[in-house]
Structures are given as structure tokens and as C-alpha cells.
C-alpha atoms as a PDB file:
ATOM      1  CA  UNK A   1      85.541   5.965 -22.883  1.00  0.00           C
ATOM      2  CA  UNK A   2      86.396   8.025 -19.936  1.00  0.00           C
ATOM      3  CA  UNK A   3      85.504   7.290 -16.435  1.00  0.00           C
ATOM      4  CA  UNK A   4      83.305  10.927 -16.960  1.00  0.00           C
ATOM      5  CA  UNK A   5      82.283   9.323 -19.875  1.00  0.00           C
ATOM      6  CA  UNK A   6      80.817   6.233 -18.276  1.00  0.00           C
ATOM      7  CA  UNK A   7      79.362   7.888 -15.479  1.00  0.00           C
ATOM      8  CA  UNK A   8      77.636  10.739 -17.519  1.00  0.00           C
ATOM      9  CA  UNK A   9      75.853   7.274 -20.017  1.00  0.00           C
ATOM     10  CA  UNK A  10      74.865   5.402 -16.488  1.00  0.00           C
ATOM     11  CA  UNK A  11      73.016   8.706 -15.327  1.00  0.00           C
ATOM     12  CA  UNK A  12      71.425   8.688 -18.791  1.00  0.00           C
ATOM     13  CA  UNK A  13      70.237   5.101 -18.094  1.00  0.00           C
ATOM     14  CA  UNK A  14      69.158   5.721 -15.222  1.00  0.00           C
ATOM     15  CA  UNK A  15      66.880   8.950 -16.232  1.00  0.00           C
ATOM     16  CA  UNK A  16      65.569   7.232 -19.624  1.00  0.00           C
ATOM     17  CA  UNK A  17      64.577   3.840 -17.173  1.00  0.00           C
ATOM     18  CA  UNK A  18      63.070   6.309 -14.450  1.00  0.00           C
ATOM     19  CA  UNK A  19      61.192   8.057 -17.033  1.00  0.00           C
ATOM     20  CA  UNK A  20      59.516   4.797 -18.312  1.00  0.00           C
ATOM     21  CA  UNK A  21      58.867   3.366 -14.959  1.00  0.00           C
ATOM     22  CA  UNK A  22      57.261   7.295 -13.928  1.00  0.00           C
ATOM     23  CA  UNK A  23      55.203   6.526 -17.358  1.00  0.00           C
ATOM     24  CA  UNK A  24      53.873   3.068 -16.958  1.00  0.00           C
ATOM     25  CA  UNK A  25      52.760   3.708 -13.687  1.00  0.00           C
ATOM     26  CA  UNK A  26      50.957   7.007 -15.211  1.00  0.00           C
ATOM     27  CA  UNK A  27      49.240   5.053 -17.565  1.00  0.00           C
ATOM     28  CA  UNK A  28      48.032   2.341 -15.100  1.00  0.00           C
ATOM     29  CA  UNK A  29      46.796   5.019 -13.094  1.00  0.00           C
ATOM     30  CA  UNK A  30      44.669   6.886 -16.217  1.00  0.00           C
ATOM     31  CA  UNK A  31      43.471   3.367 -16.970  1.00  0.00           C
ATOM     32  CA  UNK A  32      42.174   2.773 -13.662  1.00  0.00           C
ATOM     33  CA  UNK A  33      40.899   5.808 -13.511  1.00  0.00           C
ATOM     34  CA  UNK A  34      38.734   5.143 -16.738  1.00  0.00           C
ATOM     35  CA  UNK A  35      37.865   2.329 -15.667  1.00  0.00           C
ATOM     36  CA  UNK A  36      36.284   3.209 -12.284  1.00  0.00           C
ATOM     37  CA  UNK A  37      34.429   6.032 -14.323  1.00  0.00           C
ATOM     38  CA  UNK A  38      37.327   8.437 -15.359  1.00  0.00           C
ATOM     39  CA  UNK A  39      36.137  11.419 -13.814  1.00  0.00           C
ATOM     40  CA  UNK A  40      34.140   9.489 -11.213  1.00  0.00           C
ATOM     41  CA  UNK A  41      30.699  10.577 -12.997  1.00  0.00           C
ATOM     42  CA  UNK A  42      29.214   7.438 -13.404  1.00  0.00           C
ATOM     43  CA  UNK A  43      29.907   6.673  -9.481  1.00  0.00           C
ATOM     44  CA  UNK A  44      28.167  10.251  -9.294  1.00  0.00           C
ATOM     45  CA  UNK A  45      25.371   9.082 -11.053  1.00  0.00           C
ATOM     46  CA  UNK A  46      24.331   5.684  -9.556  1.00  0.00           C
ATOM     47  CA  UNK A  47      24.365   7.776  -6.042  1.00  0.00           C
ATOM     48  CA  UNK A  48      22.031  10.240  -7.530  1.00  0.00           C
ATOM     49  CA  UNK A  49      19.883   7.706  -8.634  1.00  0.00           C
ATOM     50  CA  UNK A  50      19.502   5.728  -5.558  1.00  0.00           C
ATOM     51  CA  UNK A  51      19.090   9.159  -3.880  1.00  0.00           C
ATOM     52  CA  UNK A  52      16.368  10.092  -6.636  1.00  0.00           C
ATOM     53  CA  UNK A  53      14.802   6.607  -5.782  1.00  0.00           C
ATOM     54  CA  UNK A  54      14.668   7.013  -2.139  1.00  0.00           C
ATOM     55  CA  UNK A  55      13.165  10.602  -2.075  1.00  0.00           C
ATOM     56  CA  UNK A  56      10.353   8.657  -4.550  1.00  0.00           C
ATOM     57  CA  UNK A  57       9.991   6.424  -2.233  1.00  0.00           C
ATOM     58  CA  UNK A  58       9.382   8.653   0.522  1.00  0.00           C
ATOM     59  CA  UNK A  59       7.153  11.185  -1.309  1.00  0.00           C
ATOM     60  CA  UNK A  60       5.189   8.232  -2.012  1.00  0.00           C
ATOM     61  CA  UNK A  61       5.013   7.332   1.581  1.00  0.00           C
ATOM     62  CA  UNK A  62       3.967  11.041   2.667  1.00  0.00           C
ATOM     63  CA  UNK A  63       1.529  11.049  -0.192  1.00  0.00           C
ATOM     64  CA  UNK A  64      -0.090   7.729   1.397  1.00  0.00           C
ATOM     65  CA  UNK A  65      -0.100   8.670   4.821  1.00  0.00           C
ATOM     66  CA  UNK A  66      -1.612  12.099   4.213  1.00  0.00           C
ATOM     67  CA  UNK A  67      -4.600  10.476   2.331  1.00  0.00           C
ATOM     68  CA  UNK A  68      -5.939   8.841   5.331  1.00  0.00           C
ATOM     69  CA  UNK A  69      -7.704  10.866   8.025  1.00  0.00           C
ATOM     70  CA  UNK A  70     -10.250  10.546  10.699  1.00  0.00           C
ATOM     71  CA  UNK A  71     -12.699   8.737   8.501  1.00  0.00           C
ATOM     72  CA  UNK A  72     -15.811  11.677   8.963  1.00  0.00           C
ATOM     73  CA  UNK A  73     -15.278  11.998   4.731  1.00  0.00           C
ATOM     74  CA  UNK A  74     -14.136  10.397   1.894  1.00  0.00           C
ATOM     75  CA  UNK A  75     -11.297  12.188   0.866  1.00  0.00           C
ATOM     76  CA  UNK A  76      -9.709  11.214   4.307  1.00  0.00           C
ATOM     77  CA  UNK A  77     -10.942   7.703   5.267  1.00  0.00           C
ATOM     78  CA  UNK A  78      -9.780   5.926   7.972  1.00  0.00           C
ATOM     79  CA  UNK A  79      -6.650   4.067   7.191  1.00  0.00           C
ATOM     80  CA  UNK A  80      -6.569   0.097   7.690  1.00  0.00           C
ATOM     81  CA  UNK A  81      -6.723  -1.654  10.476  1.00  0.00           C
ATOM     82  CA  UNK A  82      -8.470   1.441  12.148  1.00  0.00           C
ATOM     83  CA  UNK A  83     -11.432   1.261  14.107  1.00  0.00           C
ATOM     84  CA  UNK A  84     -14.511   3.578  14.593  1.00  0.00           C
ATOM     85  CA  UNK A  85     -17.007   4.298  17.444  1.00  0.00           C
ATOM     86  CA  UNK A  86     -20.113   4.241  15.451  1.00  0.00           C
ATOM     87  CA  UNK A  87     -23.317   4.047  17.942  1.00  0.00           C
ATOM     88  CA  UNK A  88     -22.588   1.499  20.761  1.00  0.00           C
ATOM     89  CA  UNK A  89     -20.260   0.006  18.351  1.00  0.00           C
ATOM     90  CA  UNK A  90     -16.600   0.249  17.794  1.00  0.00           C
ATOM     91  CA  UNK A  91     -16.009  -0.944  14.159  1.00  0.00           C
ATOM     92  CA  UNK A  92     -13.079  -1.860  12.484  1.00  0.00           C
ATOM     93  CA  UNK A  93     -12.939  -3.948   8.596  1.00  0.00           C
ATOM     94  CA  UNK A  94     -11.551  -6.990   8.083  1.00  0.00           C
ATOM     95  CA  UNK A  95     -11.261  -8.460   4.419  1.00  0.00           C
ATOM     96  CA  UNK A  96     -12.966  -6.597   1.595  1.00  0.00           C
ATOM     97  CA  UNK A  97     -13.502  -8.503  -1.600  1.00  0.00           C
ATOM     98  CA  UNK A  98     -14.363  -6.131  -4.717  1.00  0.00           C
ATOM     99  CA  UNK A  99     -15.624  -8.779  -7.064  1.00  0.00           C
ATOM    100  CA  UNK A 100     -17.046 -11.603  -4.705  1.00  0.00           C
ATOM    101  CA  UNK A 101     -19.505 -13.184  -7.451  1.00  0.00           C
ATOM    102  CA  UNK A 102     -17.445 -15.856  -7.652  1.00  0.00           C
ATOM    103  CA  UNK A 103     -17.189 -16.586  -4.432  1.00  0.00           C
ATOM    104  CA  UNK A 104     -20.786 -15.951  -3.122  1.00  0.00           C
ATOM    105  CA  UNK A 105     -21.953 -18.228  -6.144  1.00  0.00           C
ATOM    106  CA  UNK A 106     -20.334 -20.910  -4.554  1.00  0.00           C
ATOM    107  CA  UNK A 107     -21.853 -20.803  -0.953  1.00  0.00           C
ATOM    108  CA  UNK A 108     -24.929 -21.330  -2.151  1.00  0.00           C
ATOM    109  CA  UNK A 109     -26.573 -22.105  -5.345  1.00  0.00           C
ATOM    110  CA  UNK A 110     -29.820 -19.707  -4.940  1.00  0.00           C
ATOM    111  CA  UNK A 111     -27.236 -16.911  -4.757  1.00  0.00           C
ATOM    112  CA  UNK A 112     -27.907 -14.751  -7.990  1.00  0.00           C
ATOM    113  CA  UNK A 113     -25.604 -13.113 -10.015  1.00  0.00           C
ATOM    114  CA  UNK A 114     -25.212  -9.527 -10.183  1.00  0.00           C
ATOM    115  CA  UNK A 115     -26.898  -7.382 -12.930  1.00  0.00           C
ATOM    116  CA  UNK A 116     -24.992  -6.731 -16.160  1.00  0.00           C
ATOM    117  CA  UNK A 117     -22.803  -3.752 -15.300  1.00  0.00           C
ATOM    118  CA  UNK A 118     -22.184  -4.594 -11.338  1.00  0.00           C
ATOM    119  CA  UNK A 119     -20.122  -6.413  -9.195  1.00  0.00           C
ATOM    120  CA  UNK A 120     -20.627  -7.828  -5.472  1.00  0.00           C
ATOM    121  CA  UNK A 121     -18.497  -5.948  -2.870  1.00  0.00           C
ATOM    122  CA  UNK A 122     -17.860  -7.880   0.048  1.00  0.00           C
ATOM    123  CA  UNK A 123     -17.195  -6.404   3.368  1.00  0.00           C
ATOM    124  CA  UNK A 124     -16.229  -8.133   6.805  1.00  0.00           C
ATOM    125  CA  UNK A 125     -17.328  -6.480   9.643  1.00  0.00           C
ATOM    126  CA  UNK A 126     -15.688  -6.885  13.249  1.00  0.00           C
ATOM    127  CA  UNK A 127     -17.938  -4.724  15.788  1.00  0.00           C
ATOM    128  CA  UNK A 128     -17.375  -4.818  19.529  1.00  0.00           C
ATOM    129  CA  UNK A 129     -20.900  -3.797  21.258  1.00  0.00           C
ATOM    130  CA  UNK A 130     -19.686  -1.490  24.171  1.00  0.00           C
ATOM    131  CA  UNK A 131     -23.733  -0.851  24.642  1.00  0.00           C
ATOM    132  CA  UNK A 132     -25.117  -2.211  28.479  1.00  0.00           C
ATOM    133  CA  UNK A 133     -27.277  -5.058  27.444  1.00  0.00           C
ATOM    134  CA  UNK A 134     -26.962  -6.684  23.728  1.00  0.00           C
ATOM    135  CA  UNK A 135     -26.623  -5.322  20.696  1.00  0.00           C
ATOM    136  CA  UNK A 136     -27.113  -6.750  16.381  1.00  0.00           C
ATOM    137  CA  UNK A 137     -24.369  -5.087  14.079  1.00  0.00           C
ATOM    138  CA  UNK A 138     -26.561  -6.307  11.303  1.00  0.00           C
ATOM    139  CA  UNK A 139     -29.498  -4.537  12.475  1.00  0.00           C
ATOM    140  CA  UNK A 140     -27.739  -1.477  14.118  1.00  0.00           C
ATOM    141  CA  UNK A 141     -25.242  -0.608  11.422  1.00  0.00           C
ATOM    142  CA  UNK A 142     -25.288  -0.061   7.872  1.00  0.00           C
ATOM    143  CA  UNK A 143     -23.188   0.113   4.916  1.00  0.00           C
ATOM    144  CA  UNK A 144     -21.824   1.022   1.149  1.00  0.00           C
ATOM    145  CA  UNK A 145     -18.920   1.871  -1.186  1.00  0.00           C
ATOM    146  CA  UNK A 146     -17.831   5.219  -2.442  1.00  0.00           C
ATOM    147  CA  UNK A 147     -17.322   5.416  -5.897  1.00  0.00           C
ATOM    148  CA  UNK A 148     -15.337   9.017  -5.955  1.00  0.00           C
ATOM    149  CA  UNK A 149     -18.676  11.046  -6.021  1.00  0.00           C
ATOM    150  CA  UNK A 150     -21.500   9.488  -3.867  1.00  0.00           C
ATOM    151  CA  UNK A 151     -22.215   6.835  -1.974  1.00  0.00           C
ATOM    152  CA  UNK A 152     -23.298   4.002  -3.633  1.00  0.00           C
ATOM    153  CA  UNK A 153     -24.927   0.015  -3.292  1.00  0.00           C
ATOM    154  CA  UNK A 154     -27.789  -1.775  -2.234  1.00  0.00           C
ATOM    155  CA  UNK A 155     -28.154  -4.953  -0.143  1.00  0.00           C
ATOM    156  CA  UNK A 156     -28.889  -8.204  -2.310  1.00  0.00           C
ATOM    157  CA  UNK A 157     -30.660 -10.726  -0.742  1.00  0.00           C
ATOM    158  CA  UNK A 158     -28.391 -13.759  -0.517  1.00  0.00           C
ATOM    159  CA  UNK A 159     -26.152 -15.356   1.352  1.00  0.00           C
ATOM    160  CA  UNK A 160     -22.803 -14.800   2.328  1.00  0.00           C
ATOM    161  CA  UNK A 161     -19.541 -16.970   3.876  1.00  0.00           C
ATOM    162  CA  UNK A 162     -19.914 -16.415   7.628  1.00  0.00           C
ATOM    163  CA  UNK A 163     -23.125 -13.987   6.927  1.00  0.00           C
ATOM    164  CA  UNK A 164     -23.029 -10.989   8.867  1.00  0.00           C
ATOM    165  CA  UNK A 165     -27.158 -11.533   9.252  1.00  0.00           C
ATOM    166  CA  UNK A 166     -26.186 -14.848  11.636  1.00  0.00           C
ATOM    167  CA  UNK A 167     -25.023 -13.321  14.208  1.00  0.00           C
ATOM    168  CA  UNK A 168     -27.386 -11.932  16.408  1.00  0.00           C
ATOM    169  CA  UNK A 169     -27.462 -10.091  19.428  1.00  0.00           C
ATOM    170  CA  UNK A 170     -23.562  -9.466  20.899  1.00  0.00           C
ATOM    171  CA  UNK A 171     -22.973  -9.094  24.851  1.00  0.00           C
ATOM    172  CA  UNK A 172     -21.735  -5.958  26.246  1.00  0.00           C
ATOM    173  CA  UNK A 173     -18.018  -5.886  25.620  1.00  0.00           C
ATOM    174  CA  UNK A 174     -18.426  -8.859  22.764  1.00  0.00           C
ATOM    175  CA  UNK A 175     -17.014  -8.527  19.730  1.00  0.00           C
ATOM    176  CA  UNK A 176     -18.536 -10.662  16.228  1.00  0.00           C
ATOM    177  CA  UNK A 177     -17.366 -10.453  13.187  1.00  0.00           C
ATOM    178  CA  UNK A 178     -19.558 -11.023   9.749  1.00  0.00           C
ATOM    179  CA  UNK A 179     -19.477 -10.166   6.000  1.00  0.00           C
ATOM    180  CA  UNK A 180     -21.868  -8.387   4.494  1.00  0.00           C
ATOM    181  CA  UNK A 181     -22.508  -7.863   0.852  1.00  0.00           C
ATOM    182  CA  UNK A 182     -23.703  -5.071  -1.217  1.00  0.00           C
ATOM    183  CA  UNK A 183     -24.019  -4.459  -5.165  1.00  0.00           C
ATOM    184  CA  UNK A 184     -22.721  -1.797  -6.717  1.00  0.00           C
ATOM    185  CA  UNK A 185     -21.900  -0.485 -10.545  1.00  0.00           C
ATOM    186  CA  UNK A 186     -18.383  -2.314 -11.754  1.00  0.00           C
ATOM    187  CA  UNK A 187     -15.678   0.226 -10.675  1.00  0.00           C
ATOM    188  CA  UNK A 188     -12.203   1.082  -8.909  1.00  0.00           C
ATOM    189  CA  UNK A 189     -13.032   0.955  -5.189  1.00  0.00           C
ATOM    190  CA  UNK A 190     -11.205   2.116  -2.462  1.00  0.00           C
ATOM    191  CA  UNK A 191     -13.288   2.809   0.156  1.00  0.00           C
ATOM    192  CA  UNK A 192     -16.057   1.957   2.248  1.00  0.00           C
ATOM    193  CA  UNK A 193     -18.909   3.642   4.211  1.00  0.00           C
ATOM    194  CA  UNK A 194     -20.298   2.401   7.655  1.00  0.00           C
ATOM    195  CA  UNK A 195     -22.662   3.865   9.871  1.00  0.00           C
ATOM    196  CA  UNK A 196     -26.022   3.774  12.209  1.00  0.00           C
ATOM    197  CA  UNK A 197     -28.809   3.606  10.298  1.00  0.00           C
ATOM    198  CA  UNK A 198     -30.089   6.719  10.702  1.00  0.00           C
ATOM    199  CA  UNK A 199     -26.783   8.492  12.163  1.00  0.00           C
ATOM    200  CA  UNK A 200     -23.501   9.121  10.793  1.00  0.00           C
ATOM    201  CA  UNK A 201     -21.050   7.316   8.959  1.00  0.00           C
ATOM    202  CA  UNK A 202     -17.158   6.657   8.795  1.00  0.00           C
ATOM    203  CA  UNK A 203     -15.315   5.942   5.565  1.00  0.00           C
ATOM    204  CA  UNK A 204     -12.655   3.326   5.940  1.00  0.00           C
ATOM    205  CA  UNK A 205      -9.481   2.554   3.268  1.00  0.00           C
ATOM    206  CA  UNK A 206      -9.525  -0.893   1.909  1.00  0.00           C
ATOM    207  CA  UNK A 207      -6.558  -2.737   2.780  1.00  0.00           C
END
């Protein structure tokens, strides 16, 4: 063989082991690339998704915060934790039990049960009298659920945990906090009603 000869096969060598290097690396790239998602869809997807679930998220959020209001009706009661000037009052709620049987039953055995078909709603009250002498909550205020069409419940006569009744008269910038109790047809309850006895009312979300 030639000296030509020998270099013309050792450029051949070199094109044919350049060529496989130039493929291998080819195919570890394609394989990579499958494996992160060939086209990168599947990357593409799980940041839709999360982007889907945030905007849920949000919407929800909007959706909640545009239900409340400035308690005067129903459909836009105050949210919780808000508080109401109602008479010489200022109002806010504190726990609200739905279905308190159970638990009224067991402060004191004369407690009845509710009649087939109803439930026991408890409400706590926290009132701040901002009247000049004294003032009751339980005798100046009064209270019920809304069912999604009316206002509904009467007062049983029994006794609650840390009755509402007990408290008596409040000082001038005192505040006392109570539960009352009311009974009402079983149902999904979201809000409640307080007002003066013979003035008007605020609807409040339950927490």
C-alpha cells in the first residue's frame, strides 16, 4: 500500500468513527428528549394544570368574597367575624352550632329534645352596649336562621351552656357574650338573623 494509500484508509477511519460518535450522541440526545416529554408537552401540560388549578382557586375566592355584603339581606350577609350596630348594640357572632341537641341535652336534663323534623341551632352572641346607662342583649335583641326563603325558628324554653338569658344588664361600653338557642326545621344553614325586637335586622355568615 502506498503512502496515498494509507493516508486516503486513515481519513476513512476517521470519517466512519466521527460518524458514529456524531450518531451516539444523536441518539442520547432523542432519548433524553423522550424522556423529559419528547416534544416538551407533558412539561406543557402539568403547567397548564397548576395554572388551571390556581385560576380555580381564585374564582373560588372571588365567588366567596362577593357573597358577603353589608348584612341588610340575606343574599349578602355579613361575613365572619363582622360586627353590626343593631340598637345601642354593636353585635358580632361567635360559635354557631347547627345541631346542638346533643349538647344542650347534656347541660341539663329538663332540656327537651327537639320535635321530629328539627334541630337546635345554637348561636353565641357577643354585644357591646354603647347605650348611656345599661343595657340586656337578651331582652333588647332578637334572633333566627334563614333557611334560603324566610326567616325561620322559635325560642325553646331551656337552657343553654353560658345562657345568653344570664346575663343581665351590660354597662355602657361593656361587652357580654351568651348563646342563645332557637329551633328550627332540619336543614343546610348558613346564615343567621339578628335584630331589635321591633327594628331591623342584620344577617351574618356562619363561620
Amino acid at each position: 500500500m502506498t503512502q496515498l494509500d494509507e493516508m486516503v484508509s486513515g481519513a476513512k477511519r476517521l470519517l466512519v468513527v466521527g460518524g458514529v460518535g456524531l450518531f451516539a450522541a444523536f441518539g442520547l440526545a432523542a432519548c433524553g428528549a423522550e424522556e423529559d416529554g419528547g416534544d416538551g408537552s407533558a412539561g406543557t401540560s402539568e403547567s397548564t394544570a397548576a395554572e388551571e388549578t390556581e385560576a380555580a382557586e381564585d374564582a373560588a375566592g372571588d365567588a366567596a368574597a362577593a357573597s358577603y355584603g353589608d348584612g341588610t339581606a340575606p343574599e349578602a350577609p355579613l361575613e365572619p367575624g363582622a360586627s353590626a350596630e343593631i340598637g345601642d348594640w354593636s353585635v358580632a357572632l361567635g360559635e354557631v352550632v347547627v345541631d346542638a341537641a346533643d349538647v344542650i341535652a347534656e347541660v341539663d336534663p329538663t332540656n327537651t329534645a327537639p320535635a321530629e323534623g328539627n334541630i337546635f341551632i345554637m348561636i353565641e352572641l357577643q354585644a357591646t352596649y354603647n347605650g348611656a346607662d345599661a343595657g340586656d342583649p337578651y331582652m333588647d335583641l332578637a334572633w333566627s336562621a334563614w333557611d334560603g326563603s324566610a326567616d325561620v325558628g322559635e325560642e325553646p324554653f331551656l337552657l343553654a351552656p353560658e345562657d345568653l338569658s344570664l346575663v343581665g344588664n351590660v354597662a355602657s361600653g361593656e361587652t357580654a357574650s351568651g348563646n342563645v338557642v332557637i329551633e328550627a326545621p332540619e336543614g343546610d344553614y348558613s346564615t343567621v338573623a339578628v335584630g331589635e325586637l321591633m327594628g331591623d335586622q342584620f344577617y351574618f355568615a356562619i363561620g
